[in-house]
Protein backbone atom coordinates (compact mmCIF):
# COMPACT_ATOMS: atom_id res chain seq x y z
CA UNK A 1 -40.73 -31.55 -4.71
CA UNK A 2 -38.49 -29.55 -6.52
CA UNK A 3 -35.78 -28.95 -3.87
CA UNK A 4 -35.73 -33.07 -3.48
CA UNK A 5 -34.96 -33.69 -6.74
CA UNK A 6 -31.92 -30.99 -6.24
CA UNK A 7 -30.88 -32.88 -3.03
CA UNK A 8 -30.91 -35.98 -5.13
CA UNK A 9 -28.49 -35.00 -7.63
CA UNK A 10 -26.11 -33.95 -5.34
CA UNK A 11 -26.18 -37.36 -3.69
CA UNK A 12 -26.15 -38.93 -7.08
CA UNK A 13 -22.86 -36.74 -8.30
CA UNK A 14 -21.30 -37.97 -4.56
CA UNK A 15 -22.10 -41.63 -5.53
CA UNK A 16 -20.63 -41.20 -9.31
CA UNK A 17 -17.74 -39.53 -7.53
CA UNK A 18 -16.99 -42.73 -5.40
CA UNK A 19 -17.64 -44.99 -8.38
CA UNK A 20 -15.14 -43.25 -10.55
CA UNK A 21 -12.75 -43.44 -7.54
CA UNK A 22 -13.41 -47.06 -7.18
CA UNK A 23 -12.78 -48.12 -10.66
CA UNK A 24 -9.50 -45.82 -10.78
CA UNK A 25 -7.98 -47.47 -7.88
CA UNK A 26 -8.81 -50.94 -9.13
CA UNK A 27 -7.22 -50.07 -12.56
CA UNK A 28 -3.95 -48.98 -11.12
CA UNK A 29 -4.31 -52.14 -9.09
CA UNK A 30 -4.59 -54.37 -11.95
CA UNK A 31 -1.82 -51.81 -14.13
CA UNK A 32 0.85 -53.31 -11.11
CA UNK A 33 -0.53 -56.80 -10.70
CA UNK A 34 0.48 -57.12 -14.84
CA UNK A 35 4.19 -56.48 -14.99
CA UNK A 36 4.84 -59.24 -12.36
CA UNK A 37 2.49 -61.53 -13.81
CA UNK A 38 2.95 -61.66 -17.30
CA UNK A 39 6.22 -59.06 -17.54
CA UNK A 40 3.92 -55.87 -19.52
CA UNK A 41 4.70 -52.57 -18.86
CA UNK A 42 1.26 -50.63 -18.06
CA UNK A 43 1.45 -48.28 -15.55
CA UNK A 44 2.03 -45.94 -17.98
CA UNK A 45 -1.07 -46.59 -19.85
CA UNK A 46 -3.00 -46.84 -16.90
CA UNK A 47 -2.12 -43.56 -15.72
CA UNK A 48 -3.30 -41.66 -19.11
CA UNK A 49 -6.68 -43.73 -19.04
CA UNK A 50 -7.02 -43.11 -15.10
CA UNK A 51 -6.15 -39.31 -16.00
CA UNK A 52 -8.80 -38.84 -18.77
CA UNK A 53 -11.27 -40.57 -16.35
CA UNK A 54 -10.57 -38.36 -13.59
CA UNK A 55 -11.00 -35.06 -16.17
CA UNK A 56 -14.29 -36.90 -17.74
CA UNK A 57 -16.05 -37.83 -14.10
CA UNK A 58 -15.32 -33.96 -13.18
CA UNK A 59 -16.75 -32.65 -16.23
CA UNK A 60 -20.25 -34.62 -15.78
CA UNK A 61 -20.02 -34.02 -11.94
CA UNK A 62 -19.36 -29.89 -12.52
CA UNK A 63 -21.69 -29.53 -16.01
CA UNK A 64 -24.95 -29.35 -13.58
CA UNK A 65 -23.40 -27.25 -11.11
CA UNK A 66 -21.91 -24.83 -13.75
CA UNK A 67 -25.08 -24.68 -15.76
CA UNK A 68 -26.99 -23.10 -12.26
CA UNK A 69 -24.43 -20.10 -12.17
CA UNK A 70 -24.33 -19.60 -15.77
CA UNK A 71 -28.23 -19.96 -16.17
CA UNK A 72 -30.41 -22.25 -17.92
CA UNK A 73 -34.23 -22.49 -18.71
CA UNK A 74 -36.37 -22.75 -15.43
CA UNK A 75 -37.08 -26.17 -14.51
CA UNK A 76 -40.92 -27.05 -16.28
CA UNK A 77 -41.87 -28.17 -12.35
CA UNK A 78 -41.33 -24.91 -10.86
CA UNK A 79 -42.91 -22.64 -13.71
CA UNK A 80 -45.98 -25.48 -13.98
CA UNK A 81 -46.60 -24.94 -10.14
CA UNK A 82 -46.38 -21.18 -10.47
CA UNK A 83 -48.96 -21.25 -12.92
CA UNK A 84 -50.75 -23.64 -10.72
CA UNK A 85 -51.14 -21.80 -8.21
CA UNK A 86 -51.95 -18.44 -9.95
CA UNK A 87 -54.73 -20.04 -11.71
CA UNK A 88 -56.65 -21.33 -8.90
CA UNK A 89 -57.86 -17.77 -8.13
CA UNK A 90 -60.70 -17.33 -11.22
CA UNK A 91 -60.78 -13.19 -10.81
CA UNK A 92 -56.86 -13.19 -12.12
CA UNK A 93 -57.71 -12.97 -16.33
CA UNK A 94 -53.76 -14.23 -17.05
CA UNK A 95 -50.44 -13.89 -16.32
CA UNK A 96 -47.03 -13.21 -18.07
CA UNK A 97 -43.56 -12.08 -18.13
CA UNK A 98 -42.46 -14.77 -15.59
CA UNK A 99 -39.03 -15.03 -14.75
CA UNK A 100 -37.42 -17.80 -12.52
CA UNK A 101 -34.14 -17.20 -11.17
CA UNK A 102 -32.43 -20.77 -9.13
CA UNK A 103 -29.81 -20.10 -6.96
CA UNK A 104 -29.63 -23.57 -4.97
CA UNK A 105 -31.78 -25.78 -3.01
CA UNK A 106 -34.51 -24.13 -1.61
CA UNK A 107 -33.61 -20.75 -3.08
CA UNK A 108 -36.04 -19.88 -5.88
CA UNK A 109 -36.90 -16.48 -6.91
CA UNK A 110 -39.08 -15.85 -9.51
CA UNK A 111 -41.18 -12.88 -10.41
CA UNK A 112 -44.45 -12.46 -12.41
CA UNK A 113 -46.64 -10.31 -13.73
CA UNK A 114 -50.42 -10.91 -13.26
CA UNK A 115 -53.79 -9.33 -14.99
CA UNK A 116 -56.78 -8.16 -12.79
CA UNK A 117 -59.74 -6.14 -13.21
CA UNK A 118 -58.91 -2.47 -13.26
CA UNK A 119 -62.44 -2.57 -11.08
CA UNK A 120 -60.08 -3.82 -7.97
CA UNK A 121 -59.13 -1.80 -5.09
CA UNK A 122 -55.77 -1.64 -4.52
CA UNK A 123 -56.55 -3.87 -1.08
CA UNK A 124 -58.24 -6.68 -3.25
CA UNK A 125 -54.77 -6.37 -5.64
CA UNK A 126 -52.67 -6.54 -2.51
CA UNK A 127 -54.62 -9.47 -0.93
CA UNK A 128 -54.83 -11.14 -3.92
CA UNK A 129 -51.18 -10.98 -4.46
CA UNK A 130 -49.97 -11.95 -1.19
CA UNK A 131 -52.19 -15.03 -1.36
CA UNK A 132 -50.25 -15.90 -4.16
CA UNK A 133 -47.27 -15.43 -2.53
CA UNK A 134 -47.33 -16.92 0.56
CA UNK A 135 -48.42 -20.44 -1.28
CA UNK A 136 -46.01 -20.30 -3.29
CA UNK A 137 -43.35 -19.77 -0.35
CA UNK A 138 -44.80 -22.45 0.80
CA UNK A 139 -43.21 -24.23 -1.91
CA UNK A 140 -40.14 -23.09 -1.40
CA UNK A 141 -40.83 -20.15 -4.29
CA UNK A 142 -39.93 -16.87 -3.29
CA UNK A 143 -42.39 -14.94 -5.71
CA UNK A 144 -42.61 -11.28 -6.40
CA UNK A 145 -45.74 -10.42 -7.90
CA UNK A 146 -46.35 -7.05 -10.25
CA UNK A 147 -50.05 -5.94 -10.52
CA UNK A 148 -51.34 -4.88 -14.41
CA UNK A 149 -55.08 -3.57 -13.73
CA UNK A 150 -57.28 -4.85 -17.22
CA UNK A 151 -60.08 -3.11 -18.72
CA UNK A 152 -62.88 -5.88 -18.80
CA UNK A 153 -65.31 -5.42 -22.24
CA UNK A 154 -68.39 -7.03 -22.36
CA UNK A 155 -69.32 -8.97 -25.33
């Protein structure tokens, strides 16, 4: 789900592209149509307001794409189905320290660290674990998964 909403904003940023494109060519269309008709100079004009279009289309094309290789907060849909699918396993008592990293469509790291009976073999940990892995791959998640054995106290 994630990775389509990725491929849709790259198809949307290709449409804006053409629009921009569109509407610049018309208004240097219009900017020669003028002189003849009515004897105004406004190619001049038209070239400044095409030029700060260009620059402004560019900035809200780039901003998303820029934001990725800087870093931003995960997206909520990718942590949400992390914790999804750690919590359908009732013997896991919580998780934290998860970190997402994005690097493109289809191309999600993220790491985690999750809380399990100190009671567990290292084979149930390991099972367990993988599990969890492999459905999140299945999600396009690559997940890395750190093991912190819990002493359980009984009321």
């Amino acid at each position: 789900m994630y990775a389509k909403q990725r491929k849709f904003a790259i198809f949307h940023a290709s449409c804006f592209d053409s629009l921009t494109d569109a509407v610049a060519l018309s208004l240097i269309a219009i900017s020669c149509l003028i002189p003849q008709i009515a004897g105004l100079q406004t190619e001049g004009a038209a070239g400044i307001i095409v030029s700060l279009g260009i620059v402004w289309s560019g900035y809200i094309v780039l901003k998303p794409a820029a934001l990725t290789l800087i870093g931003q907060k995960p997206d909520s849909v990718v942590v949400n189905t992390i914790r999804t699918i750690i919590q359908k396993d009732d013997r896991i008592q919580g998780c934290h320290s998860l970190l997402v990293h994005d690097y493109g469509v289809g191309n999600t790291l993220a790491s985690v660290h999750i809380e399990v009976p100190a009671s567990f073999s290292l084979i149930q940990a390991h099972q367990m674990s993988k599990r969890i892995e492999q459905d999140a791959q299945q999600r396009n998640i690559y997940l890395t998964i750190h093991v912190d054995p819990i002493e359980i106290q009984s009321l």
